[in-house]
N, C-alpha and C. Protein backbone atom coordinates (compact mmCIF):
# COMPACT_ATOMS: atom_id res chain seq x y z
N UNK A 1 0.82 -1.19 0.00
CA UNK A 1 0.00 0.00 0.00
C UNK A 1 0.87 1.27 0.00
N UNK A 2 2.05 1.25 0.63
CA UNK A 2 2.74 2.35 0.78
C UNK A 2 3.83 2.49 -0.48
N UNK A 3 4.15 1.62 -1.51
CA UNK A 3 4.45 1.94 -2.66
C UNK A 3 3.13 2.17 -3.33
N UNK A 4 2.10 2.00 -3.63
CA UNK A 4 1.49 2.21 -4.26
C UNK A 4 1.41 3.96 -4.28
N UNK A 5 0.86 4.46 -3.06
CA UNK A 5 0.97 5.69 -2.46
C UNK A 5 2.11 6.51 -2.76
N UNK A 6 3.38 6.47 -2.64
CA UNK A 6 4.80 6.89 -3.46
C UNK A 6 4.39 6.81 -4.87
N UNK A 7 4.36 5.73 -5.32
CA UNK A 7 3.82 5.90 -6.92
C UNK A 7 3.30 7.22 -7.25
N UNK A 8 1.85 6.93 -6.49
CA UNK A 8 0.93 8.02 -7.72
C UNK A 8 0.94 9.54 -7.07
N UNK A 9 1.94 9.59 -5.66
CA UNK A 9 2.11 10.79 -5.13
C UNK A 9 3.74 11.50 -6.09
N UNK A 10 4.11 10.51 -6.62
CA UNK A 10 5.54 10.72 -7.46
C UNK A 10 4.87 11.19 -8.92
N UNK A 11 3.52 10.64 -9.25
CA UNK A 11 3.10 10.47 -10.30
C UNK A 11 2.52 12.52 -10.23
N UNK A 12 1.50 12.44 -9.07
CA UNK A 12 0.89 13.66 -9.40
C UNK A 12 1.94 14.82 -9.01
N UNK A 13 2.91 14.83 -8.15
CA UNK A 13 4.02 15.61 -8.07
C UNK A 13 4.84 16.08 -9.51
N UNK A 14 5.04 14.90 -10.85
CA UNK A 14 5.65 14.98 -11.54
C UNK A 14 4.37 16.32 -13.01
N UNK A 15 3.46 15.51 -12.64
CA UNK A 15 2.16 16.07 -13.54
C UNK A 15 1.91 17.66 -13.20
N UNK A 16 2.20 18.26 -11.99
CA UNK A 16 1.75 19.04 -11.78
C UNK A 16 3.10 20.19 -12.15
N UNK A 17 4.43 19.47 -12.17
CA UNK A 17 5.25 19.94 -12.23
C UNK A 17 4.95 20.85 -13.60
N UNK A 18 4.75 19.50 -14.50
CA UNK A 18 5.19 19.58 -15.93
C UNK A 18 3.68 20.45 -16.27
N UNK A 19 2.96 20.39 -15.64
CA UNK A 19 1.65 21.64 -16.07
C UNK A 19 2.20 23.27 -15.77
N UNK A 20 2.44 23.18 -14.74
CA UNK A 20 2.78 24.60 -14.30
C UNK A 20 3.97 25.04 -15.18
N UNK A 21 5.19 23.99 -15.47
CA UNK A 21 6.36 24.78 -16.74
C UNK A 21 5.37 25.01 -17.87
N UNK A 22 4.57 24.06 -18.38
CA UNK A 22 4.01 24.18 -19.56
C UNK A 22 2.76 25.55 -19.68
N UNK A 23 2.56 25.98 -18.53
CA UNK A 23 1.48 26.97 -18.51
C UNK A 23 2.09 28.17 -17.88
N UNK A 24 2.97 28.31 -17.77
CA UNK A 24 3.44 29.46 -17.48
C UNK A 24 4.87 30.13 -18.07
N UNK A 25 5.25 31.22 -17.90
CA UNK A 25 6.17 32.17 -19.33
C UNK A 25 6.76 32.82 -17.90
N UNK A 26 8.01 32.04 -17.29
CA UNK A 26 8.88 32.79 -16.41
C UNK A 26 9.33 33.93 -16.91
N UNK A 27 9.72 34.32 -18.31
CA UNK A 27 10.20 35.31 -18.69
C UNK A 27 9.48 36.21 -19.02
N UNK A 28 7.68 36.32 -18.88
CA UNK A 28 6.89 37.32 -19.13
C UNK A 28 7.50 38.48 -18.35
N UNK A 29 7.70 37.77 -16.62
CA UNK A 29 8.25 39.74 -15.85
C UNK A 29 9.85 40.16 -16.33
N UNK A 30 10.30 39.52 -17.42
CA UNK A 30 11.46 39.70 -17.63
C UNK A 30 11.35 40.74 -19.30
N UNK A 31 10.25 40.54 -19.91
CA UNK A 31 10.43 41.27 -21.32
C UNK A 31 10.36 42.63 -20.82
N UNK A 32 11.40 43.06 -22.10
CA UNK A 32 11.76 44.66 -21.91
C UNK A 32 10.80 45.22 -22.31
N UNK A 33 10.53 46.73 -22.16
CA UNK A 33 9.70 47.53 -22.51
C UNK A 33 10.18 48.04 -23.76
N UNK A 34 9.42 48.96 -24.65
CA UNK A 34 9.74 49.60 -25.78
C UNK A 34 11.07 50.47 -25.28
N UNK A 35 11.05 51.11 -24.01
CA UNK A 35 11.62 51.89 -23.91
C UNK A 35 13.15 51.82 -22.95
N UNK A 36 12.98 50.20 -22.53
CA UNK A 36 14.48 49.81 -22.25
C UNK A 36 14.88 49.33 -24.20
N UNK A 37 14.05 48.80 -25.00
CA UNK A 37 14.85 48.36 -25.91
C UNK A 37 15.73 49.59 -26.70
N UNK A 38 14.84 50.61 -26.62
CA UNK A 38 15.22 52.10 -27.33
C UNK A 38 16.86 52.42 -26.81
N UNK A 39 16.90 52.29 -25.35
CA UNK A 39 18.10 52.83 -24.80
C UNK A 39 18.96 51.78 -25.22
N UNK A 40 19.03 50.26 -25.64
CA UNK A 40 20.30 49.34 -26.08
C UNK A 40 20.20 49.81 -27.34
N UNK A 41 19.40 50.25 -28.06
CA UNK A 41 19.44 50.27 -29.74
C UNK A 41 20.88 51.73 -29.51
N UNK A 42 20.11 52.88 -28.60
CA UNK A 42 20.56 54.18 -28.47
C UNK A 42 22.47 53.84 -28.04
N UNK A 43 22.53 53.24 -27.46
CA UNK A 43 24.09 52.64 -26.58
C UNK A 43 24.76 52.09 -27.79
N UNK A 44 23.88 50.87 -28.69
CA UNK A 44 24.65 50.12 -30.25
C UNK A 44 24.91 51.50 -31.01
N UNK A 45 24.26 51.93 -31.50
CA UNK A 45 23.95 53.73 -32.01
C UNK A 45 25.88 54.11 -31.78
N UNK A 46 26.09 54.75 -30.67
CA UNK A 46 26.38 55.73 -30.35
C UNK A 46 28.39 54.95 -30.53
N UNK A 47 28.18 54.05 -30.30
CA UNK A 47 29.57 52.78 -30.24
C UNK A 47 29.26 52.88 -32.14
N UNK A 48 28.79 52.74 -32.75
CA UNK A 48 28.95 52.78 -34.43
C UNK A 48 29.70 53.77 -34.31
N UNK A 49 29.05 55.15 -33.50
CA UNK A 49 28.78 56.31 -34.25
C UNK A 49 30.70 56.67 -34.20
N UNK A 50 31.25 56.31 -32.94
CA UNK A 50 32.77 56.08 -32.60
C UNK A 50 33.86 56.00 -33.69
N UNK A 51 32.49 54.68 -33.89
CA UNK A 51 33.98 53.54 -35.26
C UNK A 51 33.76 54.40 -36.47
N UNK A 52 33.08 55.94 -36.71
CA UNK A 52 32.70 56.27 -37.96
C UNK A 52 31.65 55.47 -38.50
N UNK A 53 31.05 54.86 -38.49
CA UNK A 53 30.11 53.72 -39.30
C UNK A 53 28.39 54.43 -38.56
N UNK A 54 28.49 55.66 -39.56
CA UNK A 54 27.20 56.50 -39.46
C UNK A 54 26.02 55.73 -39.87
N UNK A 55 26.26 54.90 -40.98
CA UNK A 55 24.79 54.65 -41.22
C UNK A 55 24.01 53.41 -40.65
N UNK A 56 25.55 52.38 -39.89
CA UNK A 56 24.64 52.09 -39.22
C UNK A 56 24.16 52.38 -37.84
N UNK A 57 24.98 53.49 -37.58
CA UNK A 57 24.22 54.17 -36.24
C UNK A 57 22.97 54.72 -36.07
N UNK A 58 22.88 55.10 -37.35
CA UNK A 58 21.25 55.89 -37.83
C UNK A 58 20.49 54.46 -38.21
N UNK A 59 20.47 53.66 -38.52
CA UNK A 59 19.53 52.78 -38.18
C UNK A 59 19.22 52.32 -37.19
N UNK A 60 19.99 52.25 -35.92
CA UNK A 60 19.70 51.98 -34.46
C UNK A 60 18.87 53.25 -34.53
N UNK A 61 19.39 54.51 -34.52
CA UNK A 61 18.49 55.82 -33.96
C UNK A 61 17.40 55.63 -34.11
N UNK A 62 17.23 55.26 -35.67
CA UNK A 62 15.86 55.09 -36.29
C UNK A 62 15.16 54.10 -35.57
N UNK A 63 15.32 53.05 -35.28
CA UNK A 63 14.63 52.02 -35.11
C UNK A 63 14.12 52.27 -33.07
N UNK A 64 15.52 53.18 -32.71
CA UNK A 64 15.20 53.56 -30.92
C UNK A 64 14.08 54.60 -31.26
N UNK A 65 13.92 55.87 -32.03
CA UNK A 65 12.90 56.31 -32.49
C UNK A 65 11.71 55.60 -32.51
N UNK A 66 11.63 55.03 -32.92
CA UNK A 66 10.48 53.86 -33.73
C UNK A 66 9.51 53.38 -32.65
N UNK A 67 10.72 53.25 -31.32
CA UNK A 67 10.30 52.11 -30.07
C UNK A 67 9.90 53.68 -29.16
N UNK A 68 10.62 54.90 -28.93
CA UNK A 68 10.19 55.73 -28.14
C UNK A 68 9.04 56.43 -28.68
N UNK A 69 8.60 56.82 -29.59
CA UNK A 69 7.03 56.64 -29.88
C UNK A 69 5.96 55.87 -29.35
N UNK A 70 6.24 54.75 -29.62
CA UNK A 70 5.48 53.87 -29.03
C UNK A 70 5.54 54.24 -27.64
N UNK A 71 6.55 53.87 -27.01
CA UNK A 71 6.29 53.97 -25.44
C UNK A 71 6.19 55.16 -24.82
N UNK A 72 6.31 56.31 -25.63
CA UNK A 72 5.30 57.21 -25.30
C UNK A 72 4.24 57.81 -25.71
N UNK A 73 3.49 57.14 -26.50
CA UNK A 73 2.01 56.83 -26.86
C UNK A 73 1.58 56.30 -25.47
N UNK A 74 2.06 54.93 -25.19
CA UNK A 74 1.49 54.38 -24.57
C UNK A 74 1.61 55.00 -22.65
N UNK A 75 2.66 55.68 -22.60
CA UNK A 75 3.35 56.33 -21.34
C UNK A 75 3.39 57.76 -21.63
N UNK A 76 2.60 58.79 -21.57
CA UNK A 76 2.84 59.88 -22.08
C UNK A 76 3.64 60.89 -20.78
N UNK A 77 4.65 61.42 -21.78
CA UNK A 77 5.09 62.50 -20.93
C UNK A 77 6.24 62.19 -19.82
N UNK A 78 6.59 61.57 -19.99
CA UNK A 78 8.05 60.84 -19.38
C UNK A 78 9.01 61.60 -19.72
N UNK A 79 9.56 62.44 -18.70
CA UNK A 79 11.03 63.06 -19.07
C UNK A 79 12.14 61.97 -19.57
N UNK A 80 12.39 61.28 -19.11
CA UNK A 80 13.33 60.12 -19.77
C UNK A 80 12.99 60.07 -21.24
N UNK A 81 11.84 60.00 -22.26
CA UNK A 81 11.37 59.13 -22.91
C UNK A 81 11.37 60.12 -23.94
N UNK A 82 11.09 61.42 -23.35
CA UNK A 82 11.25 62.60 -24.22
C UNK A 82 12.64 62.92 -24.60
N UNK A 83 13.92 63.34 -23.76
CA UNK A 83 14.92 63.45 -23.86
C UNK A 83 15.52 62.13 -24.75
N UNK A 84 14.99 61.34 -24.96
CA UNK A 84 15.76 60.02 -26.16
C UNK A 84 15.08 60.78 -27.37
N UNK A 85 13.69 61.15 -27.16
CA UNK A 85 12.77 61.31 -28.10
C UNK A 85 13.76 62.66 -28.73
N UNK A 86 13.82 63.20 -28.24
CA UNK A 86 14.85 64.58 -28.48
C UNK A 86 15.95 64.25 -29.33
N UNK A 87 16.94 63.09 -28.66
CA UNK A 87 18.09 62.79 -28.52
C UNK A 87 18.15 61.98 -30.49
N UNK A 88 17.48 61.18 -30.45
CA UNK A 88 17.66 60.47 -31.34
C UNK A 88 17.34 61.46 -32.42
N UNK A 89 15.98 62.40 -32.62
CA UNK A 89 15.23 63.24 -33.53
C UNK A 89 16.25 63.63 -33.52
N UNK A 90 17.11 64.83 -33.11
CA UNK A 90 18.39 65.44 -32.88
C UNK A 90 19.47 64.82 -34.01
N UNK A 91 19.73 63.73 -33.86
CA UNK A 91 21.05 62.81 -34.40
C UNK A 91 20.45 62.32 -35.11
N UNK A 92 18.74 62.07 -35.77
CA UNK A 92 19.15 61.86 -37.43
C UNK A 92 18.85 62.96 -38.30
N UNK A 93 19.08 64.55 -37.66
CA UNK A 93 18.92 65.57 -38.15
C UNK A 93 17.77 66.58 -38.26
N UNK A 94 16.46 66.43 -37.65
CA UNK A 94 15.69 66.94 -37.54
C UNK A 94 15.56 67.89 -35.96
N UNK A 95 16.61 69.13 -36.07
CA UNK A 95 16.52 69.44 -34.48
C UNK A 95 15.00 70.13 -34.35
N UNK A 96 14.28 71.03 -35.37
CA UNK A 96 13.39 71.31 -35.17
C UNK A 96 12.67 70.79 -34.11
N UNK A 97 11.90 69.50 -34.54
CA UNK A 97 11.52 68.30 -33.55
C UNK A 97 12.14 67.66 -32.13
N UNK A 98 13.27 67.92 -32.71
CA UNK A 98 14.21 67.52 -31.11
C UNK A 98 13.97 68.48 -30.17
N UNK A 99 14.00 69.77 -30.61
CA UNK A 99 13.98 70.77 -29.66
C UNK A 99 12.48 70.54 -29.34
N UNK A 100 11.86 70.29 -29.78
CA UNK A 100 10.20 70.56 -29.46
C UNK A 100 10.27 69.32 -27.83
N UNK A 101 10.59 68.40 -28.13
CA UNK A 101 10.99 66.92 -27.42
C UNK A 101 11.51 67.34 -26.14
N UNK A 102 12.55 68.16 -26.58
CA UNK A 102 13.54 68.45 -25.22
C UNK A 102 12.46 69.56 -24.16
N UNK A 103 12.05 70.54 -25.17
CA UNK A 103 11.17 71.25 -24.09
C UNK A 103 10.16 71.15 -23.29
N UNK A 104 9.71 69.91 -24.12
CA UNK A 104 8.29 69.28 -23.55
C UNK A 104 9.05 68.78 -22.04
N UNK A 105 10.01 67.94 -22.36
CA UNK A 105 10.97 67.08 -21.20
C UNK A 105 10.69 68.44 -20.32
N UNK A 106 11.39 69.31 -20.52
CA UNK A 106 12.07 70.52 -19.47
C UNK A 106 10.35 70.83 -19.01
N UNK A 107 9.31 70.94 -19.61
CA UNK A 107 8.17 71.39 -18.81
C UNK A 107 7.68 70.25 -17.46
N UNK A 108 8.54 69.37 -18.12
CA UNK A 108 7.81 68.07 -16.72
C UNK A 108 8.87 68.03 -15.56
N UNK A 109 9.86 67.72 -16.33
CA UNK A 109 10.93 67.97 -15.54
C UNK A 109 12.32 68.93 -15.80
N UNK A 110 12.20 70.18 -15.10
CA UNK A 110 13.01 71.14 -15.36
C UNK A 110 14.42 71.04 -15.07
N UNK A 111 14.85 70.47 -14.35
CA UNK A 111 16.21 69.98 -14.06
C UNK A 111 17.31 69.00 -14.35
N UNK A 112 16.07 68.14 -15.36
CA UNK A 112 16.54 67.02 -16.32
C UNK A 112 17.94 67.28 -16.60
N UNK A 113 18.99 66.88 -16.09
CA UNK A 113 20.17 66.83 -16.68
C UNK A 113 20.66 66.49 -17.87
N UNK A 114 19.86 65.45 -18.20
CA UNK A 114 20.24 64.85 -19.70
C UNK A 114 19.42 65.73 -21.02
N UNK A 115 18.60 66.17 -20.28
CA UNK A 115 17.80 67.05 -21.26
C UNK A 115 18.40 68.12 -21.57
N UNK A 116 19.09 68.87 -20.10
CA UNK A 116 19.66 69.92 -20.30
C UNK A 116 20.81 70.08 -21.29
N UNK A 117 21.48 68.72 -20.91
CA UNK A 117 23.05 68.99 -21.68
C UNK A 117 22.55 68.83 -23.44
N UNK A 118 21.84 67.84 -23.42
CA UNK A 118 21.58 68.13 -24.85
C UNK A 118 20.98 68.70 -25.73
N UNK A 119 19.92 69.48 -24.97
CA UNK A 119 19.56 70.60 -25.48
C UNK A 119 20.57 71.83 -25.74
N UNK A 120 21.25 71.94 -24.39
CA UNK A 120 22.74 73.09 -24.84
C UNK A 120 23.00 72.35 -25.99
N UNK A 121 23.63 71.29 -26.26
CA UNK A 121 23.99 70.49 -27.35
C UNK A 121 23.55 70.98 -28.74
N UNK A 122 22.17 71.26 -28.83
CA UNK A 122 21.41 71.19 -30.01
C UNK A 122 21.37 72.88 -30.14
N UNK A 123 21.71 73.56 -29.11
CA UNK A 123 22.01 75.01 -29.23
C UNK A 123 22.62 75.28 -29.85
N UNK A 124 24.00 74.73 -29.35
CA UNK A 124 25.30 75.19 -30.23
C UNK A 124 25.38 74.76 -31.58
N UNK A 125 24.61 73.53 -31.90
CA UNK A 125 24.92 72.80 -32.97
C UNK A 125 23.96 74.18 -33.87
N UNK A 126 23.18 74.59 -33.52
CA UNK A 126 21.97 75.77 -34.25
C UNK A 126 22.41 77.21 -33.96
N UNK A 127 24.09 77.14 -33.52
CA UNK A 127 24.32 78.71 -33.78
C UNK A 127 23.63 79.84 -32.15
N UNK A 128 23.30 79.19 -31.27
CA UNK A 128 22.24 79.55 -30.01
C UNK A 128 22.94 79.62 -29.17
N UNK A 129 24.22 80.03 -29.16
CA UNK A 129 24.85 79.77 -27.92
C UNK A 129 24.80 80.44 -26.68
N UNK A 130 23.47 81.76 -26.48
CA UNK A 130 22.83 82.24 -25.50
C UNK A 130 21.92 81.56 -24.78
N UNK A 131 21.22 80.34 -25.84
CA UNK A 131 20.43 79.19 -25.01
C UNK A 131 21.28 78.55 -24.83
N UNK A 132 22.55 78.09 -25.18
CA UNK A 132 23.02 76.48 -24.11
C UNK A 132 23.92 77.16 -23.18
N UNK A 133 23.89 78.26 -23.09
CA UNK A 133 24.52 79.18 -21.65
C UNK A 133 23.59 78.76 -20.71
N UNK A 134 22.11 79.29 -21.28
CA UNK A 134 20.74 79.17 -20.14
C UNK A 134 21.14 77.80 -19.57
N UNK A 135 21.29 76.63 -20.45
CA UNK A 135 21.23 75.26 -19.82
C UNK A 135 22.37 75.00 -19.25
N UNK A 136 23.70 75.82 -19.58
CA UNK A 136 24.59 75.24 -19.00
C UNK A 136 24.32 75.75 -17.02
N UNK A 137 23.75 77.15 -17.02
CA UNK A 137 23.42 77.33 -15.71
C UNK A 137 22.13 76.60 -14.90
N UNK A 138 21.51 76.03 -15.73
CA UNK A 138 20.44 75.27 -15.17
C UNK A 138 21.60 73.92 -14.36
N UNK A 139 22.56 73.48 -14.69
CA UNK A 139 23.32 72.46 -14.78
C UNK A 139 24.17 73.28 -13.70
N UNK A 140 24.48 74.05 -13.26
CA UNK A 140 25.84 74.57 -12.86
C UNK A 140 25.88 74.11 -11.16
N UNK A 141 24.50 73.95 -10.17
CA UNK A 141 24.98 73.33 -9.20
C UNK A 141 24.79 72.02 -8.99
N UNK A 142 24.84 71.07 -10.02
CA UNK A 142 24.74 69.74 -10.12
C UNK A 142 25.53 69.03 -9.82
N UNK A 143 26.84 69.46 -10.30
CA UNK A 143 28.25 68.70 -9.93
C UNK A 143 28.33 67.42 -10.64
N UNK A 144 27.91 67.63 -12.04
CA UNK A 144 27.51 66.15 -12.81
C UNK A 144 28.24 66.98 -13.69
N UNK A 145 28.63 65.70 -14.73
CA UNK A 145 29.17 65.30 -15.80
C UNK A 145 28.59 66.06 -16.85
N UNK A 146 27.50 66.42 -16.75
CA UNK A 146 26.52 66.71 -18.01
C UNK A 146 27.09 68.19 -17.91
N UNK A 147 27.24 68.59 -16.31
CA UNK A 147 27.63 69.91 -16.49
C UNK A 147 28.79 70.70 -17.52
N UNK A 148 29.94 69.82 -17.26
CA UNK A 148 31.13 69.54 -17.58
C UNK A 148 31.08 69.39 -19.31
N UNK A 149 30.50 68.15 -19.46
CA UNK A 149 30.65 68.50 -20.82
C UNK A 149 30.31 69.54 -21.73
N UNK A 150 29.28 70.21 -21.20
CA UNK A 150 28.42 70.87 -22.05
C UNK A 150 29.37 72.45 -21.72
N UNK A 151 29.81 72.78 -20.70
CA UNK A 151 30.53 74.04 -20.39
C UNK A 151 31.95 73.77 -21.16
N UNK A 152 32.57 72.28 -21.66
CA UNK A 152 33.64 72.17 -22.72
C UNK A 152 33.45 72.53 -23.73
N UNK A 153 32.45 72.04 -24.42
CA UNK A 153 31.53 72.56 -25.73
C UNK A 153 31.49 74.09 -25.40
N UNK A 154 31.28 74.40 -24.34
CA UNK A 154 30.59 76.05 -24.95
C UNK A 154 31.82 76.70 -24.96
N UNK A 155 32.55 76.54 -24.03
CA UNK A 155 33.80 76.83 -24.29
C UNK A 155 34.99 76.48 -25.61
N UNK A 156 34.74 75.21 -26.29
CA UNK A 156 34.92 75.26 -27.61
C UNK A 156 36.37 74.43 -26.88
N UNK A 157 36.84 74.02 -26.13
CA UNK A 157 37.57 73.07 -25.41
C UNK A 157 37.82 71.78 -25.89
N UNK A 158 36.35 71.09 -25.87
CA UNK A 158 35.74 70.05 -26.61
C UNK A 158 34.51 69.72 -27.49
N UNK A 159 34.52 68.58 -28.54
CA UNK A 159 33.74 69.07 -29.80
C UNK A 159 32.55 67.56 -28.86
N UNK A 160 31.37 68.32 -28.89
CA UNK A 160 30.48 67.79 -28.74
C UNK A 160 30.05 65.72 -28.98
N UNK A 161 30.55 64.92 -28.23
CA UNK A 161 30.69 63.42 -28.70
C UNK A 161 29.21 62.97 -29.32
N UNK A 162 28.24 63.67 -29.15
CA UNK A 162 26.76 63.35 -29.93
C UNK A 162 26.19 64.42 -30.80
């Protein structure tokens, strides 16, 4: 009686196992969002952009574009999401739009560092170098990096890496 019992307690132990792998997707809480995939496309992007190999950096842009739309359709108004949205519009040449991106960012969140520096960024690149002053002082008691670079650039020190 007591093998029998081991048996079919081995039996429904094994059944229930193999239901629950078969009915369930461990990696559902693991898929990325549109907007983590945007930032690896944005990171492949920017490592092309290094080696010289522009065009295929602009197809990452394009395609991180592609994904930050979406996820901010679906997430509206995300300073993060805007500043890529900026970032990428920016670097495949449309600053018009970038700037629109970046300001929206700066109305949600005004202190956005990443927004800031690259908006100075998109200043200088447009001849504005009274606006990426504004941002470089928005930046000035941060004690960040963003500060730094962007006060090299304005200073003409260093040539802008995006």
């Amino acid at each position: 009686m007591l093998k029998k019992y081991l048996i079919v307690s081995f039996f429904i132990t094994l059944f229930s196992i193999s239901s629950q792998a078969a009915g369930t997707d461990d990696n559902s809480s693991k898929v990325k969002s549109n907007y983590d995939k945007a930032v690896s496309f944005i990171k492949q992007a920017k490592k092309y952009e290094k080696k010289g190999k522009t065009d295929k950096a602009n197809k990452r842009y394009e395609k991180a574009q592609k994904l930050l739309l979406k996820s901010n359709k679906k997430k509206p108004l995300q300073a993060n999401t805007l500043n890529y949205l900026g970032f990428t519009t920016r670097k495949l040449g449309d600053y018009v739009n970038g700037e629109k991106y970046y300001l929206l960012g700066l109305e949600i969140d005004p202190n956005h560092k990443g927004i800031n520096e690259y908006l100075g960024e998109l200043y200088i690149a447009t001849n504005r170098i009274d606006l990426a002053k504004e941002r470089l002082n928005v930046l000035a008691n941060c004690n960040c990096e963003e500060y730094d670079e962007l006060k090299e650039i304005i200073d003409g020190t260093k040539k802008s890496k995006y």
